[in-house]
Protein backbone atom coordinates (compact mmCIF):
# COMPACT_ATOMS: atom_id res chain seq x y z
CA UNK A 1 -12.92 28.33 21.86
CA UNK A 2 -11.71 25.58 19.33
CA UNK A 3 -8.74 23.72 20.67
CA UNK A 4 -5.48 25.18 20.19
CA UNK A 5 -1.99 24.50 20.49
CA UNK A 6 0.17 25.40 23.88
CA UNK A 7 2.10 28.19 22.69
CA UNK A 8 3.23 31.84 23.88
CA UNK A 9 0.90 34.65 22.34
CA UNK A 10 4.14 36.37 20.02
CA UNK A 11 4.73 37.26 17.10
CA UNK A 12 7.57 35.62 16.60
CA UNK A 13 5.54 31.82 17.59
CA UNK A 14 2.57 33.31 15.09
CA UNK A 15 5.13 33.55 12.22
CA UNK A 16 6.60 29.95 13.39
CA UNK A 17 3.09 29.39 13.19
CA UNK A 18 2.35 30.16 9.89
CA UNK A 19 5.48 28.22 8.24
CA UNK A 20 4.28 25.24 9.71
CA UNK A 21 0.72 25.27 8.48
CA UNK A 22 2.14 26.22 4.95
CA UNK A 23 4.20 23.16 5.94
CA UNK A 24 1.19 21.19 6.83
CA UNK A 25 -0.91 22.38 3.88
CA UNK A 26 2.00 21.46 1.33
CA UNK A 27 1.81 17.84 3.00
CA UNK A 28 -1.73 17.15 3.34
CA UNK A 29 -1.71 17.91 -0.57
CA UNK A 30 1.48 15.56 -1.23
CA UNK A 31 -0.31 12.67 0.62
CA UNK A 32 -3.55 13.19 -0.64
CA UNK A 33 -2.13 13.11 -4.15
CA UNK A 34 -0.10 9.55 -3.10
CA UNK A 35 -3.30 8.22 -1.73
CA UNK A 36 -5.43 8.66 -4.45
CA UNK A 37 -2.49 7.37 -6.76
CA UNK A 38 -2.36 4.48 -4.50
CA UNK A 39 -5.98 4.06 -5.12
CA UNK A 40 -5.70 3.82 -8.81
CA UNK A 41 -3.16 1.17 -8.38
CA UNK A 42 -4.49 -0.84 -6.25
CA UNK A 43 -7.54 -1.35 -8.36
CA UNK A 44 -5.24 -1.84 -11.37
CA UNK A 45 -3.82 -4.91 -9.75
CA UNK A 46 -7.10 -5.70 -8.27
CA UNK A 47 -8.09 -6.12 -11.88
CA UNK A 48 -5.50 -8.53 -12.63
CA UNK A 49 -5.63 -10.69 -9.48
CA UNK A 50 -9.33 -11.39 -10.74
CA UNK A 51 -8.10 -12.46 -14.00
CA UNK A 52 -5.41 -14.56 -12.81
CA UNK A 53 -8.19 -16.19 -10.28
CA UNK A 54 -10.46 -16.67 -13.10
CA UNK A 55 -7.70 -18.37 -15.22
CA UNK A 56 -6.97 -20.36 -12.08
CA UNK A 57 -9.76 -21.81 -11.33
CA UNK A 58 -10.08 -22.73 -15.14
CA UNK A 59 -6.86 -24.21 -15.23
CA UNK A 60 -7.04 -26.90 -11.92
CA UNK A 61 -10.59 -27.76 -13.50
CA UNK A 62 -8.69 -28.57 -16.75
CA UNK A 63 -5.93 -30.40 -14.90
CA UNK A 64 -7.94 -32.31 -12.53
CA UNK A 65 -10.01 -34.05 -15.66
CA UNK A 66 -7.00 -35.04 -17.30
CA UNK A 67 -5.68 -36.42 -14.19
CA UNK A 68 -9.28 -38.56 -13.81
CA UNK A 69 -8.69 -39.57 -17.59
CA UNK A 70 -4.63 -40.67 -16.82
CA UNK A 71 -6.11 -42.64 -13.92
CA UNK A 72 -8.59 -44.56 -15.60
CA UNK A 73 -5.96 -45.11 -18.46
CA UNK A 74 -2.82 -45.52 -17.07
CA UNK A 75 -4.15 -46.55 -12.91
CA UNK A 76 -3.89 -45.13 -9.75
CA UNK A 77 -1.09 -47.01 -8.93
CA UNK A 78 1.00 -46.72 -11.66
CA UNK A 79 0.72 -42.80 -11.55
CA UNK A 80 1.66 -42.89 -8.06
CA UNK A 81 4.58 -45.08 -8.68
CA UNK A 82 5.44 -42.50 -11.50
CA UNK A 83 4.95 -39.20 -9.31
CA UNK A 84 7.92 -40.78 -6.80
CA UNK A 85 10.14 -40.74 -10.02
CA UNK A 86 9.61 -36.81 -10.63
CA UNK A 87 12.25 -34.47 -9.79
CA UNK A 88 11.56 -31.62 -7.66
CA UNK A 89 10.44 -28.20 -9.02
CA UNK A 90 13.53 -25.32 -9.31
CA UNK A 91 13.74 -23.16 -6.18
CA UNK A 92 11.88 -20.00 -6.66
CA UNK A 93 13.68 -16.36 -5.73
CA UNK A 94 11.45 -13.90 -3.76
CA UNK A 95 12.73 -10.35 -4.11
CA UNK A 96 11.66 -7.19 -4.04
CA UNK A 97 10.29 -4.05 -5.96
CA UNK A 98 8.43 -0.86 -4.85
CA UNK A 99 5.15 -0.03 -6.49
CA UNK A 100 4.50 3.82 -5.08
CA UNK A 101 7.16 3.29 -2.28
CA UNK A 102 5.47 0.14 -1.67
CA UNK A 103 7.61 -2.95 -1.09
CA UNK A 104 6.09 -5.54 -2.46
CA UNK A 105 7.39 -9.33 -3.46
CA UNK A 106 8.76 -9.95 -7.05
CA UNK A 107 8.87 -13.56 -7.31
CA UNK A 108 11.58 -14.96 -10.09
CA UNK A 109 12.20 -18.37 -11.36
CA UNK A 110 13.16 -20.15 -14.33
CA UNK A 111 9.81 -21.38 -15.01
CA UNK A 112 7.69 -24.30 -13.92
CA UNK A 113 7.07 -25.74 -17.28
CA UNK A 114 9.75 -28.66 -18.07
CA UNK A 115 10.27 -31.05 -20.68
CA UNK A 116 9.71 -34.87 -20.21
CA UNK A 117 13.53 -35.42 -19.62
CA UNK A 118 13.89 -32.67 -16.55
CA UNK A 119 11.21 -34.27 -14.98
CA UNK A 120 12.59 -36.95 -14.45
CA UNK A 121 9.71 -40.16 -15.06
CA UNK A 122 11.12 -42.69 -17.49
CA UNK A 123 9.43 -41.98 -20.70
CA UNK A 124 9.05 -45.57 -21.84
CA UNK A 125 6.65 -46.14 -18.32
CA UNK A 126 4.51 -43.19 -19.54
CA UNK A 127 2.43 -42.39 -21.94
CA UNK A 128 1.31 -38.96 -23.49
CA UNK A 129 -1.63 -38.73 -20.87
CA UNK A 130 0.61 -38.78 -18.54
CA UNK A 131 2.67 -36.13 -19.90
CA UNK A 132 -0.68 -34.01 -20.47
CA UNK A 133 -1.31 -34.29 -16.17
CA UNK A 134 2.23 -33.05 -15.55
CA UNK A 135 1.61 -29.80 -18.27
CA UNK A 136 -1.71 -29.15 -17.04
CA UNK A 137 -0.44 -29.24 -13.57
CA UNK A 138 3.24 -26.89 -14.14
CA UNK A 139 0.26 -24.36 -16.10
CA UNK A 140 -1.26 -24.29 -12.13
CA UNK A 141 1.96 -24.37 -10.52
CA UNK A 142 2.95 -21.15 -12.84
CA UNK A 143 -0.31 -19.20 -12.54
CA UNK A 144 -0.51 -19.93 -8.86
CA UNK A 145 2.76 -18.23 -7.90
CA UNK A 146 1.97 -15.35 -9.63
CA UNK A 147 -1.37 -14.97 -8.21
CA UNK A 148 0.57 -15.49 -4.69
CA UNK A 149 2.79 -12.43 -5.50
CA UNK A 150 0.05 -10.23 -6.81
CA UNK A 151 -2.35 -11.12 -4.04
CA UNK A 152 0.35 -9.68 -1.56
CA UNK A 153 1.21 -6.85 -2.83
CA UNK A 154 -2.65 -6.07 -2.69
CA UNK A 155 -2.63 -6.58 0.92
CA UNK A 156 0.15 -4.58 0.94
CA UNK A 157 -0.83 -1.52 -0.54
CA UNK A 158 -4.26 -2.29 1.09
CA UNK A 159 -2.55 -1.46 4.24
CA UNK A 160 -0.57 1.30 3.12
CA UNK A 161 -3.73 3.32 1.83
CA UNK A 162 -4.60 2.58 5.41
CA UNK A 163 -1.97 4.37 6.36
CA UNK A 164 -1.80 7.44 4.21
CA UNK A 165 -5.48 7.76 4.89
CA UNK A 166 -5.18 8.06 8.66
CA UNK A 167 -1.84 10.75 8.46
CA UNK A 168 -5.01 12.58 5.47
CA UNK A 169 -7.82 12.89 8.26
CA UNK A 170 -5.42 13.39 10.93
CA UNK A 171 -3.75 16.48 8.51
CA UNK A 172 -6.65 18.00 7.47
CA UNK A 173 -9.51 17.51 10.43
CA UNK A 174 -6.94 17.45 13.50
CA UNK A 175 -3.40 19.22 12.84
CA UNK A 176 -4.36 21.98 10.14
CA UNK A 177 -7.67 23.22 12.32
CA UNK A 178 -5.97 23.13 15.59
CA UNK A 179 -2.80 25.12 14.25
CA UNK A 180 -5.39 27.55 12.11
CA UNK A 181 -7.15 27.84 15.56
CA UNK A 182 -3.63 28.82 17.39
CA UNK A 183 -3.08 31.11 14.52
CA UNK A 184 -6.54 33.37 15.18
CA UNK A 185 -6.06 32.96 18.44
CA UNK A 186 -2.49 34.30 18.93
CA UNK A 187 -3.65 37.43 16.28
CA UNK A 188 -6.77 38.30 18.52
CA UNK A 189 -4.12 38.19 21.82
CA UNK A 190 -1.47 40.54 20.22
CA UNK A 191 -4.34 43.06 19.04
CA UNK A 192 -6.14 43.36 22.31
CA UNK A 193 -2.27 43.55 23.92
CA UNK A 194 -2.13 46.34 21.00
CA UNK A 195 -4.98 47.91 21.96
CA UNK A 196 -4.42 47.98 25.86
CA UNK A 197 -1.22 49.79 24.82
CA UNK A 198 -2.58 52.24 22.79
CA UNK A 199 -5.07 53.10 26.18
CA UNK A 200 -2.37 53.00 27.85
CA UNK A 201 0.25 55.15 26.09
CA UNK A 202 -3.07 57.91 25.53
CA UNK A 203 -3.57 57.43 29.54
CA UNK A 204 0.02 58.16 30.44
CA UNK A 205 -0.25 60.94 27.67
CA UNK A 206 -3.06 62.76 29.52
CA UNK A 207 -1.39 62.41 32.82
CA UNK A 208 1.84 63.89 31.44
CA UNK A 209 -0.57 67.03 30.01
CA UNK A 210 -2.20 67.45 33.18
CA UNK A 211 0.96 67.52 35.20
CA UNK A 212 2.43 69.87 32.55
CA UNK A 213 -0.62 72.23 32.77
């Protein structure tokens, strides 16, 4: 015998019985249907984290040349001296949003890209090199953060597929077959109780014949 629940052999617990695998059917379906939605999302975003990557990677090598060409024009050590005179980036606000019940990080700010005058170099110590570095380098700042926030919420509705799979195999190969198991068991307990009655009833039947006779 398959493994079954601890329950009393009624009618009564084999209608309770019932409801609850409708129950269980209703939300295997439901979270079979989020997981594969889930699915679909993630490799959505997936899609667009490898972009963003791609237009990473092309953006630092873009910015690192023009920082080699600023150095050999301009000098190490006048770019350092320079950087100390820059004003610090705007605070960024992480907040949140749900992708398929998924809360996931929604990262706002008023942009990374500035003007010479909010970042705050003296423009007469500079020259347009310079200002190249500092665009080139607010382009990697801005891609960056959004690869940050995309990048988490793929590890977070990595793990939630995680999730909804495990409550799927638990539904379908644990919960559903042991209560389906209850359910034949308590019907094949309540007929043999039906029949022993019946041989019973046609025993006590004959008796009451016999006695009459």
């Amino acid at each position: 015998m398959a493994e079954i629940l601890n329950v009393k052999p009624t009618r009564m617990e084999l209608l309770k019985l019932k409801k609850r695998v409708a129950l269980a059917r209703k939300g295997h379906k439901l979270l079979k249907e989020k997981q594969d939605a889930l699915i679909m999302e993630f490799f959505t975003i997936y899609d667009e984290a490898l972009q963003l990557r791609g237009e990473l990677n092309r953006k630092m090598e873009e910015a690192f040349e023009v920082l080699r060409m600023a150095e050999v024009e301009v000098g190490v050590s006048k770019l350092k001296e320079i950087s100390l005179g820059v004003k610090p980036n705007r605070e960024i606000e992480i907040k949140r949003r749900n992708v398929m019940g998924v809360p996931v990080p929604l990262i706002e700010s008023e942009g990374f890209r500035r003007s010479m005058e909010d970042r705050g170099y003296a423009f007469v110590s500079t020259t347009a090199r310079v200002d190249q570095v500092a665009d080139k380098f607010e382009e990697v700042l801005e891609l960056a953060v959004r690869l940050a926030e995309v990048e988490e919420t793929l590890k977070r509705l990595a793990k939630e597929i995680e999730k909804t799979k495990r409550r799927v195999n638990a539904l379908e190969y644990i919960i559903i077959p042991r209560m389906e198991n209850t359910v034949k068991f308590i019907k094949g307990r309540l007929d043999e109780m039906e029949r022993e009655n019946f041989f019973r009833l046609k025993r006590v039947k004959a008796l009451l014949e016999a006695k009459a006779s």
